[in-house]
PDB file of N, CA and C in Angstrom:
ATOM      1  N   UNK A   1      87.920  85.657  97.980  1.00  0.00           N
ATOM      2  CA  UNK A   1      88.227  85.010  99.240  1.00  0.00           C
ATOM      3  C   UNK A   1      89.152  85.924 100.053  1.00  0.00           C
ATOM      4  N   UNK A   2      89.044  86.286 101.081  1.00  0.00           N
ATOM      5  CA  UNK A   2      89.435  87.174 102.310  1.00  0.00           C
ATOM      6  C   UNK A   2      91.372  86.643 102.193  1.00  0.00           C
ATOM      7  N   UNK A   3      91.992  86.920 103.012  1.00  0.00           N
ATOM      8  CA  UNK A   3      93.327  86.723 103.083  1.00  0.00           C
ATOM      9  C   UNK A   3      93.193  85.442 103.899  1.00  0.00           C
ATOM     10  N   UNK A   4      93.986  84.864 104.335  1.00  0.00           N
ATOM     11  CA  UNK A   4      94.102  83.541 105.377  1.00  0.00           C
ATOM     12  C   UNK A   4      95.086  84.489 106.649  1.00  0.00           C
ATOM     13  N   UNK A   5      94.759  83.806 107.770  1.00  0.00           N
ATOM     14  CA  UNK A   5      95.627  84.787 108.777  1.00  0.00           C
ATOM     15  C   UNK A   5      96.944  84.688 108.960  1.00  0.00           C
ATOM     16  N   UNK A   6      97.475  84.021 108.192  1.00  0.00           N
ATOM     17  CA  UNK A   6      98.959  84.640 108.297  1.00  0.00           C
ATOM     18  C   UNK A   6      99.709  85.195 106.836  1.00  0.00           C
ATOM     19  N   UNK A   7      98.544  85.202 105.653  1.00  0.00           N
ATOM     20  CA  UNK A   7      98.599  86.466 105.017  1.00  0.00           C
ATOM     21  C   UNK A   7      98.955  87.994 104.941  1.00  0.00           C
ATOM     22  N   UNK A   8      97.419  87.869 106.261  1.00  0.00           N
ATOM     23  CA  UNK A   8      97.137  89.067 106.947  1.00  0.00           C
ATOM     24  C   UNK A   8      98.446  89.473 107.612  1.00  0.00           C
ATOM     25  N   UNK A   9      98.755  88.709 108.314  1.00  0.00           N
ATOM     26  CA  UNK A   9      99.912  89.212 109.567  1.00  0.00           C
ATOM     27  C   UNK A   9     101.208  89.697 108.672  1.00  0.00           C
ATOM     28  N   UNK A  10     101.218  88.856 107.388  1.00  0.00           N
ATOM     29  CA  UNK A  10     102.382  89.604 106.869  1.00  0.00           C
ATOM     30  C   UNK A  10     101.859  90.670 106.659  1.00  0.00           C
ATOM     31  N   UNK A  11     101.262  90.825 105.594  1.00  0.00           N
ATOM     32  CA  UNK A  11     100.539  91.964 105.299  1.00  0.00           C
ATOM     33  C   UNK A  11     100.259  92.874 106.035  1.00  0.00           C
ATOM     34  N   UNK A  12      99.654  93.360 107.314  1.00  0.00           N
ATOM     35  CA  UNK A  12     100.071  94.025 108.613  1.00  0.00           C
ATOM     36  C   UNK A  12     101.374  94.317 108.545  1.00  0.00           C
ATOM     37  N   UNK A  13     102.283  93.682 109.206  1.00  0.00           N
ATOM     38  CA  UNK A  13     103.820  93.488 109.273  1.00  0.00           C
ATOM     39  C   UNK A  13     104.570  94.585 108.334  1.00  0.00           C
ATOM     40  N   UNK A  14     104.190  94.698 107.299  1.00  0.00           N
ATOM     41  CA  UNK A  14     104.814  94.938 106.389  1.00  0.00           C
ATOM     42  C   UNK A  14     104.007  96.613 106.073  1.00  0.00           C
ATOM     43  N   UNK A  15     102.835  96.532 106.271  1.00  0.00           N
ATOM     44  CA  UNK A  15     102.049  97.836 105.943  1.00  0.00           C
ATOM     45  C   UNK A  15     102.541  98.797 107.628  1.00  0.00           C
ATOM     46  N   UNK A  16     103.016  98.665 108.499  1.00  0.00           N
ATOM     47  CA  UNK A  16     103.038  98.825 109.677  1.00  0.00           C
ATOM     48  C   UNK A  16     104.496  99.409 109.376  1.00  0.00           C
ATOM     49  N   UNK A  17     105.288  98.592 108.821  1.00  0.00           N
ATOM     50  CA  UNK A  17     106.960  99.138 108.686  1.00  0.00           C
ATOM     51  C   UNK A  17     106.750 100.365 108.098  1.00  0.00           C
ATOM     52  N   UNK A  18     106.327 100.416 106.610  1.00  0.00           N
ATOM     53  CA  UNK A  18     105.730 101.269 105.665  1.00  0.00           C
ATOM     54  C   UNK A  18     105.504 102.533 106.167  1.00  0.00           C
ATOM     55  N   UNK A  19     104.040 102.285 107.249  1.00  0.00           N
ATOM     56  CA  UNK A  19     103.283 103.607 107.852  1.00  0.00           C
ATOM     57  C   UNK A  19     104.491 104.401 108.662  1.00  0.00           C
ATOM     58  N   UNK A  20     105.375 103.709 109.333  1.00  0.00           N
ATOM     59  CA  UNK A  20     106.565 104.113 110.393  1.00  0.00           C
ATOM     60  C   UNK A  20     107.270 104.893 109.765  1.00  0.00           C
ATOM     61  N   UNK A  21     107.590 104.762 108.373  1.00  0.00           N
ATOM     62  CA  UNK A  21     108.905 105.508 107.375  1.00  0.00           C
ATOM     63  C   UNK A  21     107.917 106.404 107.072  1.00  0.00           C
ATOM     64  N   UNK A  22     106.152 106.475 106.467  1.00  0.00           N
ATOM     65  CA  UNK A  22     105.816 107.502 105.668  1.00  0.00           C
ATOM     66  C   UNK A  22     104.709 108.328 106.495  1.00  0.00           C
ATOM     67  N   UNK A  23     104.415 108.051 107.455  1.00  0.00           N
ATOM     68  CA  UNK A  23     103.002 109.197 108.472  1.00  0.00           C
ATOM     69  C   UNK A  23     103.749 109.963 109.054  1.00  0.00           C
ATOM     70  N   UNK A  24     103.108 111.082 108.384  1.00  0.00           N
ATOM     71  CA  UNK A  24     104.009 112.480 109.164  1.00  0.00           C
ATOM     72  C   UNK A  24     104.050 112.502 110.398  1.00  0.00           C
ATOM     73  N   UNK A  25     104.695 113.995 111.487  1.00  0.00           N
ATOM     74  CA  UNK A  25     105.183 113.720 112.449  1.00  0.00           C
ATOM     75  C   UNK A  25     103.989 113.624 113.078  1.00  0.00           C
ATOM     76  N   UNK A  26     103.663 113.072 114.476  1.00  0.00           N
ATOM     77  CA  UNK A  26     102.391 113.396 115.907  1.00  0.00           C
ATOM     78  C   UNK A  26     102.292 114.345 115.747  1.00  0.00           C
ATOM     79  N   UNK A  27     103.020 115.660 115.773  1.00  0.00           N
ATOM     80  CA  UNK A  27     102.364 117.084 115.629  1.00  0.00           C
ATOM     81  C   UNK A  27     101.458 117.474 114.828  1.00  0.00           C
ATOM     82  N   UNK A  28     101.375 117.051 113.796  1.00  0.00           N
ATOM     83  CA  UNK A  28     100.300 117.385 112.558  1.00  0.00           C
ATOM     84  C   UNK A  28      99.542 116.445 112.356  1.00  0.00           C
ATOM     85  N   UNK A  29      99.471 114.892 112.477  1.00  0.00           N
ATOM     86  CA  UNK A  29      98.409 114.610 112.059  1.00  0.00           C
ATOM     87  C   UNK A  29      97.141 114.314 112.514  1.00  0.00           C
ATOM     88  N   UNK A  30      96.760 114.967 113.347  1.00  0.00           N
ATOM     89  CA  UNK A  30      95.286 115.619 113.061  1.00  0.00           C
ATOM     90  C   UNK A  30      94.715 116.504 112.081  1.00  0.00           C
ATOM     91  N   UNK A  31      95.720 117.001 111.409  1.00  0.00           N
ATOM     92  CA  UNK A  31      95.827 117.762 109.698  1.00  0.00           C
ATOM     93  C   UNK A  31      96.067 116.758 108.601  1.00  0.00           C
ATOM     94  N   UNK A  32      96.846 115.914 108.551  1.00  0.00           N
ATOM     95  CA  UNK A  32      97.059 115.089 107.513  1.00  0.00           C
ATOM     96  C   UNK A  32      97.574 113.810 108.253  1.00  0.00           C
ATOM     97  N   UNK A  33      97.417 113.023 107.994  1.00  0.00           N
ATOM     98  CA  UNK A  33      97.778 111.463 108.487  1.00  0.00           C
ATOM     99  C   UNK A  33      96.916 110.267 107.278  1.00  0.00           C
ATOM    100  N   UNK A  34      97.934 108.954 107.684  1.00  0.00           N
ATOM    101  CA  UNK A  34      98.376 108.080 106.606  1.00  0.00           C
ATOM    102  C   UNK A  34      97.666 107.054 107.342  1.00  0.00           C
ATOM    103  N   UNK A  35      96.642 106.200 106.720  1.00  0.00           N
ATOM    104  CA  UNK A  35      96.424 105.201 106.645  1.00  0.00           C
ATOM    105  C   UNK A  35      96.515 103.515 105.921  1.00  0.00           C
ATOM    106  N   UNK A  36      95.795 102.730 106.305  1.00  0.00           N
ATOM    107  CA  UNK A  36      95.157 102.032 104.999  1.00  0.00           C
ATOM    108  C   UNK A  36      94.802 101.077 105.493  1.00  0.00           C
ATOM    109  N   UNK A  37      93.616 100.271 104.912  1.00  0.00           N
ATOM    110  CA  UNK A  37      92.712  99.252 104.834  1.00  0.00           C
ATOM    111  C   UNK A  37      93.196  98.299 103.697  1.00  0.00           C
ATOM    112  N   UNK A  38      92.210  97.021 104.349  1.00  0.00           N
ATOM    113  CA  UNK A  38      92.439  95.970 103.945  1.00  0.00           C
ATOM    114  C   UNK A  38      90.953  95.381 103.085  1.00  0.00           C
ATOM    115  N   UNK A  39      90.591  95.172 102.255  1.00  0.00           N
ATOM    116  CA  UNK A  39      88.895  95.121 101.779  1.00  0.00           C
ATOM    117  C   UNK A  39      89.050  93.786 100.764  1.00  0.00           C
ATOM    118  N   UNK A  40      88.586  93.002 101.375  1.00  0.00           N
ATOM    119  CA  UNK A  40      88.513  91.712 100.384  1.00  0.00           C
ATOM    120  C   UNK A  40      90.584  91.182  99.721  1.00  0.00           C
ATOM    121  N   UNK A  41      90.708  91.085  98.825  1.00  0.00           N
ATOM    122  CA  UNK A  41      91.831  90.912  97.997  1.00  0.00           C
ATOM    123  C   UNK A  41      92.736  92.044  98.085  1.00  0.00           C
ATOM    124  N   UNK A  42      92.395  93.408  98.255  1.00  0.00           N
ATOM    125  CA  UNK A  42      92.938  94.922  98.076  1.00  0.00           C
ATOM    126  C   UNK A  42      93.413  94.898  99.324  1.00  0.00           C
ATOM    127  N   UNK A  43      94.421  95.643  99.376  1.00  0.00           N
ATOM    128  CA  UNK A  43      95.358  96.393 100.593  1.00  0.00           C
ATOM    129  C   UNK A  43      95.232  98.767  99.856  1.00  0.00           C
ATOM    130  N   UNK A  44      94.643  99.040 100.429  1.00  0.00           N
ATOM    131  CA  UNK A  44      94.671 100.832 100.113  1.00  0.00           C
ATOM    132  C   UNK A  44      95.102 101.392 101.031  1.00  0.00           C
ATOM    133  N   UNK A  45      96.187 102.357 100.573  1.00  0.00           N
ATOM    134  CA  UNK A  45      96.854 103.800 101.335  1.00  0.00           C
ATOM    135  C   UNK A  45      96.038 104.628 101.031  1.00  0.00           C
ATOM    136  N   UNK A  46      95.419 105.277 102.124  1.00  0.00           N
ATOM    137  CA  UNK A  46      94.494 106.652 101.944  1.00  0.00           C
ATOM    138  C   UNK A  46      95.329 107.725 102.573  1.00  0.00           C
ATOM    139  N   UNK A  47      95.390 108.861 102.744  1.00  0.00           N
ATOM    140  CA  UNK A  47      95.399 110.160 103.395  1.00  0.00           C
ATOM    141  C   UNK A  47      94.381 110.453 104.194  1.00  0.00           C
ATOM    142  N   UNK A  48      94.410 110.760 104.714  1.00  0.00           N
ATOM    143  CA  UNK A  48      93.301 111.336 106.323  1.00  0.00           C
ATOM    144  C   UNK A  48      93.272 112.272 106.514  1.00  0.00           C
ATOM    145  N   UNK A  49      92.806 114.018 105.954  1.00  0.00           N
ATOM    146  CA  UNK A  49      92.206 114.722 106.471  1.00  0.00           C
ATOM    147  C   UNK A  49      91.325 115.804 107.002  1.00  0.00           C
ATOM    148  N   UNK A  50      91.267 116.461 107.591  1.00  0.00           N
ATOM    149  CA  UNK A  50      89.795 117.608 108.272  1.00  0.00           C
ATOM    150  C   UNK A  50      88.984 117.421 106.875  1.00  0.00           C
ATOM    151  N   UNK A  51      87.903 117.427 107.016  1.00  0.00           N
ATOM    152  CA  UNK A  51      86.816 117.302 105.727  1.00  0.00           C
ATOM    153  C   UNK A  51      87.270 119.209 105.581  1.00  0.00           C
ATOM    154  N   UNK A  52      87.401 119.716 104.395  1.00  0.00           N
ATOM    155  CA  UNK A  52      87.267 120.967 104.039  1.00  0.00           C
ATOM    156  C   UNK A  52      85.729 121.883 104.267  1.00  0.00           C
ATOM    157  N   UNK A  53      84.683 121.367 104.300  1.00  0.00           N
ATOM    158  CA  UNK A  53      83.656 121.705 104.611  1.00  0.00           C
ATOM    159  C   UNK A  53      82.662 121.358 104.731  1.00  0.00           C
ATOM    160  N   UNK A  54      82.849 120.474 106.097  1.00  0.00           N
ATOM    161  CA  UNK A  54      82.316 119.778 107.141  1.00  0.00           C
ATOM    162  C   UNK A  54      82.469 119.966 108.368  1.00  0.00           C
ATOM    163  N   UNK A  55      81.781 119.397 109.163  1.00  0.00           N
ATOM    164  CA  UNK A  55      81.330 119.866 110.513  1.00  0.00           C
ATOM    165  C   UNK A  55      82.511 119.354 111.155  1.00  0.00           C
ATOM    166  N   UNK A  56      82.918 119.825 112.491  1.00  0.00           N
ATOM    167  CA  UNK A  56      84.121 119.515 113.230  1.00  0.00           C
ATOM    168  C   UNK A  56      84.520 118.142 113.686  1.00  0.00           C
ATOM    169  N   UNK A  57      85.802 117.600 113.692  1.00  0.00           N
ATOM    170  CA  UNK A  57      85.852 115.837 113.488  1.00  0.00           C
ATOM    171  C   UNK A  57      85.282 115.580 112.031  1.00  0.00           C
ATOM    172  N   UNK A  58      85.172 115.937 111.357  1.00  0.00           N
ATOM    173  CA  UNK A  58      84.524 115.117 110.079  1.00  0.00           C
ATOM    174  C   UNK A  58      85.937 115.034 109.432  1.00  0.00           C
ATOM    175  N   UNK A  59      86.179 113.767 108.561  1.00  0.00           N
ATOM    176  CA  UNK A  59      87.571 113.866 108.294  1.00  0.00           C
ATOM    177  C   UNK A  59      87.372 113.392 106.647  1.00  0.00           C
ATOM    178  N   UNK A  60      87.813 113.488 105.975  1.00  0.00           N
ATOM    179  CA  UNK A  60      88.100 112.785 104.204  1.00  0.00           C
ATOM    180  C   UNK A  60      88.996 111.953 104.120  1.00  0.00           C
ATOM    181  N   UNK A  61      89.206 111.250 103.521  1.00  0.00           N
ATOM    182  CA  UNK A  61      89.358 110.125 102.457  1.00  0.00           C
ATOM    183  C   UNK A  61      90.120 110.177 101.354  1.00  0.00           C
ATOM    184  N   UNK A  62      91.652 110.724 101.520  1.00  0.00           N
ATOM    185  CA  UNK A  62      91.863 110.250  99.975  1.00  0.00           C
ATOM    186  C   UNK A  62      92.695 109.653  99.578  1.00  0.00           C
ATOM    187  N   UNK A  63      92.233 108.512  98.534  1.00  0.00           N
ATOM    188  CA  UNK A  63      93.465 107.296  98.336  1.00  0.00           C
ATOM    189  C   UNK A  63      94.793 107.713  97.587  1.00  0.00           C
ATOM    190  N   UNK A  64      95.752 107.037  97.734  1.00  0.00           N
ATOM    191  CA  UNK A  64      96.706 107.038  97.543  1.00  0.00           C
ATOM    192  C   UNK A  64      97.359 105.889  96.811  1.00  0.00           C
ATOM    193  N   UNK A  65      96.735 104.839  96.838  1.00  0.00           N
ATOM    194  CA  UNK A  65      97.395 103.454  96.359  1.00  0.00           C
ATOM    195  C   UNK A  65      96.944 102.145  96.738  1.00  0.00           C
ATOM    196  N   UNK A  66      96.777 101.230  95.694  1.00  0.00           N
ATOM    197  CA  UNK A  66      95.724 100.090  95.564  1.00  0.00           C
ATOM    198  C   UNK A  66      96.538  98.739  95.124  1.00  0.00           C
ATOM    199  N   UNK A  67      96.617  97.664  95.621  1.00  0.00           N
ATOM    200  CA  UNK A  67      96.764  96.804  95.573  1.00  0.00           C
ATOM    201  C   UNK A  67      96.283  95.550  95.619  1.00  0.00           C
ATOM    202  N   UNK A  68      96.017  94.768  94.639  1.00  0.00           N
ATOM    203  CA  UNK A  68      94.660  93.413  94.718  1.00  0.00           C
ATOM    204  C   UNK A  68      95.729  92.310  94.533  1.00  0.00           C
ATOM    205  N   UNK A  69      95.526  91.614  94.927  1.00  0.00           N
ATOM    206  CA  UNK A  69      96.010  90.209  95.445  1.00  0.00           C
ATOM    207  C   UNK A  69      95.346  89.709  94.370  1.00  0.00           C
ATOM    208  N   UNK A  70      95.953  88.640  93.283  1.00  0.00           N
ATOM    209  CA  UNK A  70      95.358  87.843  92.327  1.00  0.00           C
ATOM    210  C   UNK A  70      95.752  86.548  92.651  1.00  0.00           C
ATOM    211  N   UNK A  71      94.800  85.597  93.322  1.00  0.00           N
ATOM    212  CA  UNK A  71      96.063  84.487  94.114  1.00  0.00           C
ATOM    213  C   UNK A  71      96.047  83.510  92.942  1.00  0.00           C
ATOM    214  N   UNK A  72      95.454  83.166  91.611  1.00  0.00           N
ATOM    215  CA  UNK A  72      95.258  82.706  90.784  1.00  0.00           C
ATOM    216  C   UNK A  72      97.082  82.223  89.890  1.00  0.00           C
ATOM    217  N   UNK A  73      97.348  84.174  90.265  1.00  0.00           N
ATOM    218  CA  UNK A  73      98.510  84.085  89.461  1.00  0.00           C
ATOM    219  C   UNK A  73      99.893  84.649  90.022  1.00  0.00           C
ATOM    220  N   UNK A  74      99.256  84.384  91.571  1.00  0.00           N
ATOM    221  CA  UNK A  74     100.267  84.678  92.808  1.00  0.00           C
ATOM    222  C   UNK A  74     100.811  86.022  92.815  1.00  0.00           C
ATOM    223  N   UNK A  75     100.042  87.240  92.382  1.00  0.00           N
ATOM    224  CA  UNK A  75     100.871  88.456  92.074  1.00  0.00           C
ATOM    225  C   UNK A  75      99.923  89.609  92.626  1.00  0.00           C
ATOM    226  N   UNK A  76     100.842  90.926  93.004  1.00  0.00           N
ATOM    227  CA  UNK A  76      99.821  91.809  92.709  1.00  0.00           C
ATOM    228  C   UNK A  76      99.748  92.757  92.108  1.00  0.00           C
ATOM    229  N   UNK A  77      98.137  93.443  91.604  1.00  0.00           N
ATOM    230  CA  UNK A  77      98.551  94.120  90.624  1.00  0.00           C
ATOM    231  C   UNK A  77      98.227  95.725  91.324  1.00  0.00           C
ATOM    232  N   UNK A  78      98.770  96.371  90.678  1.00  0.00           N
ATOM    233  CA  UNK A  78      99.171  98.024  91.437  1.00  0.00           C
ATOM    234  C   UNK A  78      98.272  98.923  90.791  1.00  0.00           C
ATOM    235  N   UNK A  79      97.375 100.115  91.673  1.00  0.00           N
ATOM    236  CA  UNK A  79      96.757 100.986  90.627  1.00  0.00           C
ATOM    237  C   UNK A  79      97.074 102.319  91.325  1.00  0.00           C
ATOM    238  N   UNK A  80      96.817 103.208  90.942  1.00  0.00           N
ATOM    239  CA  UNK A  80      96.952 105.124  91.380  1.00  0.00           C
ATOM    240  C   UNK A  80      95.404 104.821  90.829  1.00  0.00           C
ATOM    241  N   UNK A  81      95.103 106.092  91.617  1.00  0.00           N
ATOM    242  CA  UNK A  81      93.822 106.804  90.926  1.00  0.00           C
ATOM    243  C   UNK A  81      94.463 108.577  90.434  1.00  0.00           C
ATOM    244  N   UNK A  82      93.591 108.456  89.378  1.00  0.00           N
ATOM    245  CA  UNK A  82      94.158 109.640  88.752  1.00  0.00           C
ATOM    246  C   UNK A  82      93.441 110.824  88.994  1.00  0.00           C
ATOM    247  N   UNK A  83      92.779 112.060  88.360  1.00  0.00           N
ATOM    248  CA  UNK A  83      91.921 112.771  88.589  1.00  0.00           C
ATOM    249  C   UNK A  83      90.797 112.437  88.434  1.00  0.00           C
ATOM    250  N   UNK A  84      90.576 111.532  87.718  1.00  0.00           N
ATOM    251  CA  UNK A  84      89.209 111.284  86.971  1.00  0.00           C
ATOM    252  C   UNK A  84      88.506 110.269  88.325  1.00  0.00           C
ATOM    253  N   UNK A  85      88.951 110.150  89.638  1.00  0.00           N
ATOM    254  CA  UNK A  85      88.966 109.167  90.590  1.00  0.00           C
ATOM    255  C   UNK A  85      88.462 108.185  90.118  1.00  0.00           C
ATOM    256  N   UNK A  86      89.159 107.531  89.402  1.00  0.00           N
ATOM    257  CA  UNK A  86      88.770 105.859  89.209  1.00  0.00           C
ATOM    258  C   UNK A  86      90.023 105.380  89.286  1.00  0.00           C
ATOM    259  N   UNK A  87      90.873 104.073  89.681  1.00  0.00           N
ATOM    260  CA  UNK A  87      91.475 103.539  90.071  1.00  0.00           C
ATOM    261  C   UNK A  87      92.548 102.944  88.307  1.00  0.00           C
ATOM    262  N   UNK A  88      93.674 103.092  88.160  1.00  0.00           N
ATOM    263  CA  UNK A  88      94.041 102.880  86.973  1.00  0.00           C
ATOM    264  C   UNK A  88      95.435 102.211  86.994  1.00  0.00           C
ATOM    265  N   UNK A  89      95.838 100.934  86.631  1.00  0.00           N
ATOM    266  CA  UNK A  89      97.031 100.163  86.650  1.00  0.00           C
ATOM    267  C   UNK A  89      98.146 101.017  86.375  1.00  0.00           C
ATOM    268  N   UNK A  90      98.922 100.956  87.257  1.00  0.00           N
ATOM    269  CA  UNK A  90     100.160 101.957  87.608  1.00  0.00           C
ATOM    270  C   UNK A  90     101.040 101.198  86.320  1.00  0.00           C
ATOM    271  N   UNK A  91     101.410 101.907  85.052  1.00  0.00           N
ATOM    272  CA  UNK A  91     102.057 101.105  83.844  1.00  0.00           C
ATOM    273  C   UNK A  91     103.344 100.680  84.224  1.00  0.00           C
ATOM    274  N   UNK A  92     104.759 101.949  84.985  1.00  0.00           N
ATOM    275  CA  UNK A  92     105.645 101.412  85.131  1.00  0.00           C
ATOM    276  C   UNK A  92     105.779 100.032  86.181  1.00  0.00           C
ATOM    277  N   UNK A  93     104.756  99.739  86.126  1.00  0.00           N
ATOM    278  CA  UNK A  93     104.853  98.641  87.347  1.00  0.00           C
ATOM    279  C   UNK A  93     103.861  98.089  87.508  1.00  0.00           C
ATOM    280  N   UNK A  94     102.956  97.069  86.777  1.00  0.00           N
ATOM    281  CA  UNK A  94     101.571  96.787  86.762  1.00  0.00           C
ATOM    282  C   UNK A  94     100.853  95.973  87.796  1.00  0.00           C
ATOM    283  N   UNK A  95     102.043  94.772  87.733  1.00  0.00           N
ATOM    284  CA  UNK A  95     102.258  93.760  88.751  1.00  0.00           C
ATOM    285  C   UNK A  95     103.645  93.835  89.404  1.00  0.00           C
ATOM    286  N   UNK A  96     103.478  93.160  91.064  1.00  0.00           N
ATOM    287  CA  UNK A  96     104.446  92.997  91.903  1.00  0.00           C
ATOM    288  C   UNK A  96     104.501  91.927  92.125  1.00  0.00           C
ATOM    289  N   UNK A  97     105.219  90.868  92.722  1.00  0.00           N
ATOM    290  CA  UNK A  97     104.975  89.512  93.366  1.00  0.00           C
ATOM    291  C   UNK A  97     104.594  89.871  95.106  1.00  0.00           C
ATOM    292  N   UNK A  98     105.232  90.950  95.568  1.00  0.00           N
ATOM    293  CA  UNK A  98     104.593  90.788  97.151  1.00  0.00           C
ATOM    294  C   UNK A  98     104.174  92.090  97.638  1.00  0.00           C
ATOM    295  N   UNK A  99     103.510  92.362  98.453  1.00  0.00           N
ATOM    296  CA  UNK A  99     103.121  93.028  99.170  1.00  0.00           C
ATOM    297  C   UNK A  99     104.276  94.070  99.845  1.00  0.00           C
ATOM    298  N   UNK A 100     105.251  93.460  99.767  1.00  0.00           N
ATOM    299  CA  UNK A 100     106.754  94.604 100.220  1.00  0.00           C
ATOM    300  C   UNK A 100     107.061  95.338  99.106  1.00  0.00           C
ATOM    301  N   UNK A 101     107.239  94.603  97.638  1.00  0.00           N
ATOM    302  CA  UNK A 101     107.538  95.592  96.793  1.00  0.00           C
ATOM    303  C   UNK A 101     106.234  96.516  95.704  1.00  0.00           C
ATOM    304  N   UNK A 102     104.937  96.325  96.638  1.00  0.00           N
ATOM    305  CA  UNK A 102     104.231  97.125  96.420  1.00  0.00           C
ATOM    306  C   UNK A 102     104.611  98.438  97.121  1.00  0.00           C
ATOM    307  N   UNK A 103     104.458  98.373  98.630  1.00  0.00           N
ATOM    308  CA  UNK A 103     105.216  99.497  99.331  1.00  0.00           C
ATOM    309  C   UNK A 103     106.378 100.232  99.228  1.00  0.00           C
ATOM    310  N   UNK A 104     107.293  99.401  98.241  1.00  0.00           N
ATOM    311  CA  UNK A 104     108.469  99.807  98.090  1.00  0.00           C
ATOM    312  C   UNK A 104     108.389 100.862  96.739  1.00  0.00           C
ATOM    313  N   UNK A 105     107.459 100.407  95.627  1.00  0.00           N
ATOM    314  CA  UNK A 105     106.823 101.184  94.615  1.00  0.00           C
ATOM    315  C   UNK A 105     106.005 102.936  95.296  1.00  0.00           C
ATOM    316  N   UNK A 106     105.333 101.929  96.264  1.00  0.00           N
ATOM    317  CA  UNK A 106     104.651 103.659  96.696  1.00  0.00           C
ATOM    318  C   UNK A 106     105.373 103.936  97.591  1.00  0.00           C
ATOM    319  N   UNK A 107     106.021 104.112  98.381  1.00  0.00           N
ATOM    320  CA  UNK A 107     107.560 104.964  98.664  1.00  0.00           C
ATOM    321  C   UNK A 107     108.271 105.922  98.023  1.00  0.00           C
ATOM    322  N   UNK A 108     108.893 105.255  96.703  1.00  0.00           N
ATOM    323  CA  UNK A 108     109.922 105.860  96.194  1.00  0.00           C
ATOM    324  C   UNK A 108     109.209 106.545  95.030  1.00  0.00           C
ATOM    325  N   UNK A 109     107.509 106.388  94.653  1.00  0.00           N
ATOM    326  CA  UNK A 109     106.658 106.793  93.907  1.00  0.00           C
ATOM    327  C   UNK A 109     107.718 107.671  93.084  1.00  0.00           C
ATOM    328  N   UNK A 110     108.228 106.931  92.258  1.00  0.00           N
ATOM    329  CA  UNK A 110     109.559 107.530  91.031  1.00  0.00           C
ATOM    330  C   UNK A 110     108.877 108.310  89.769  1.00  0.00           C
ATOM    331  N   UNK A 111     107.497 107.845  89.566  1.00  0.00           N
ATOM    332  CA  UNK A 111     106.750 109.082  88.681  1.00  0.00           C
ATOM    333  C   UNK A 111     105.431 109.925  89.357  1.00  0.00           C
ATOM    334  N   UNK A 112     105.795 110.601  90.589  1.00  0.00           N
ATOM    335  CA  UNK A 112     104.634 110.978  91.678  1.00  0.00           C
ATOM    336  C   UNK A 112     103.397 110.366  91.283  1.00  0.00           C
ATOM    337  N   UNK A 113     103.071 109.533  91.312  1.00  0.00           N
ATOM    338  CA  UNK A 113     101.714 109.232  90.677  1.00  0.00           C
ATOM    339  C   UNK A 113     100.991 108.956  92.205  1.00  0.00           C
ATOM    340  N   UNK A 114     101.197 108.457  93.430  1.00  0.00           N
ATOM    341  CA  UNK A 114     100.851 108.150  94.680  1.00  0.00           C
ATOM    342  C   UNK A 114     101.007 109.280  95.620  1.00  0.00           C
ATOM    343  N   UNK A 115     101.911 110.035  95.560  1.00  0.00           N
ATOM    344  CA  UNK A 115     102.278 110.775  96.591  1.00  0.00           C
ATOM    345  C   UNK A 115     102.119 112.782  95.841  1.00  0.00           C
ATOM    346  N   UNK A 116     101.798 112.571  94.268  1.00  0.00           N
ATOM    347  CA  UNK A 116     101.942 113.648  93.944  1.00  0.00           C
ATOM    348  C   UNK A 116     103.343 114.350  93.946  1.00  0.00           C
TER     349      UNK A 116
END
């Protein structure tokens, strides 16, 4: 089930503060810049940029950090993707209760696992 809209708005709210402290400066990002989407239950931080070898404007994709909403058990649970790109429960921190101290986890990313 999708978020309800004032889920969302926190969720916005809060991913919006986030992007303000961590997207590099206007000068560069058309080289590297910080996103993220919202897809069903999941909230993802991707990286944004130039495809390496692709045609001009073509841009890549790469995640950074995953978060699924389990509303069952009111929590969420946190993943990195590793090299192997599949998505893998971040151990020091499996579950969060909100959506702030997910961001607050990939911030201070205390074992680079998000930010490298």
């Amino acid at each position: 089930m999708p978020f309800q809209d004032h889920e969302r708005t926190t969720i916005e709210r809060a991913v919006t503060a986030f992007m303000e402290r961590r997207r590099p400066p206007e000068a560069i990002r058309a080289e590297l810049d910080l996103e993220h989407r919202i897809d069903g239950q999941s909230l993802e931080i991707l990286e944004r940029r130039p495809a390496w070898r692709g045609a001009p404007g073509e841009t890549t994709e790469l995640p950074v950090a995953k978060a699924t909403f389990v509303r069952s058990r009111d929590h969420w649970r946190v993943y990195w993707q590793r090299a192997d790109l599949r998505w893998h429960r971040y151990d020091p921190a499996p579950e969060v209760r909100t959506v702030q101290e997910f961001l607050d986890l990939v911030d201070e990313d205390a074992y680079c696992c998000f930010f490298g």
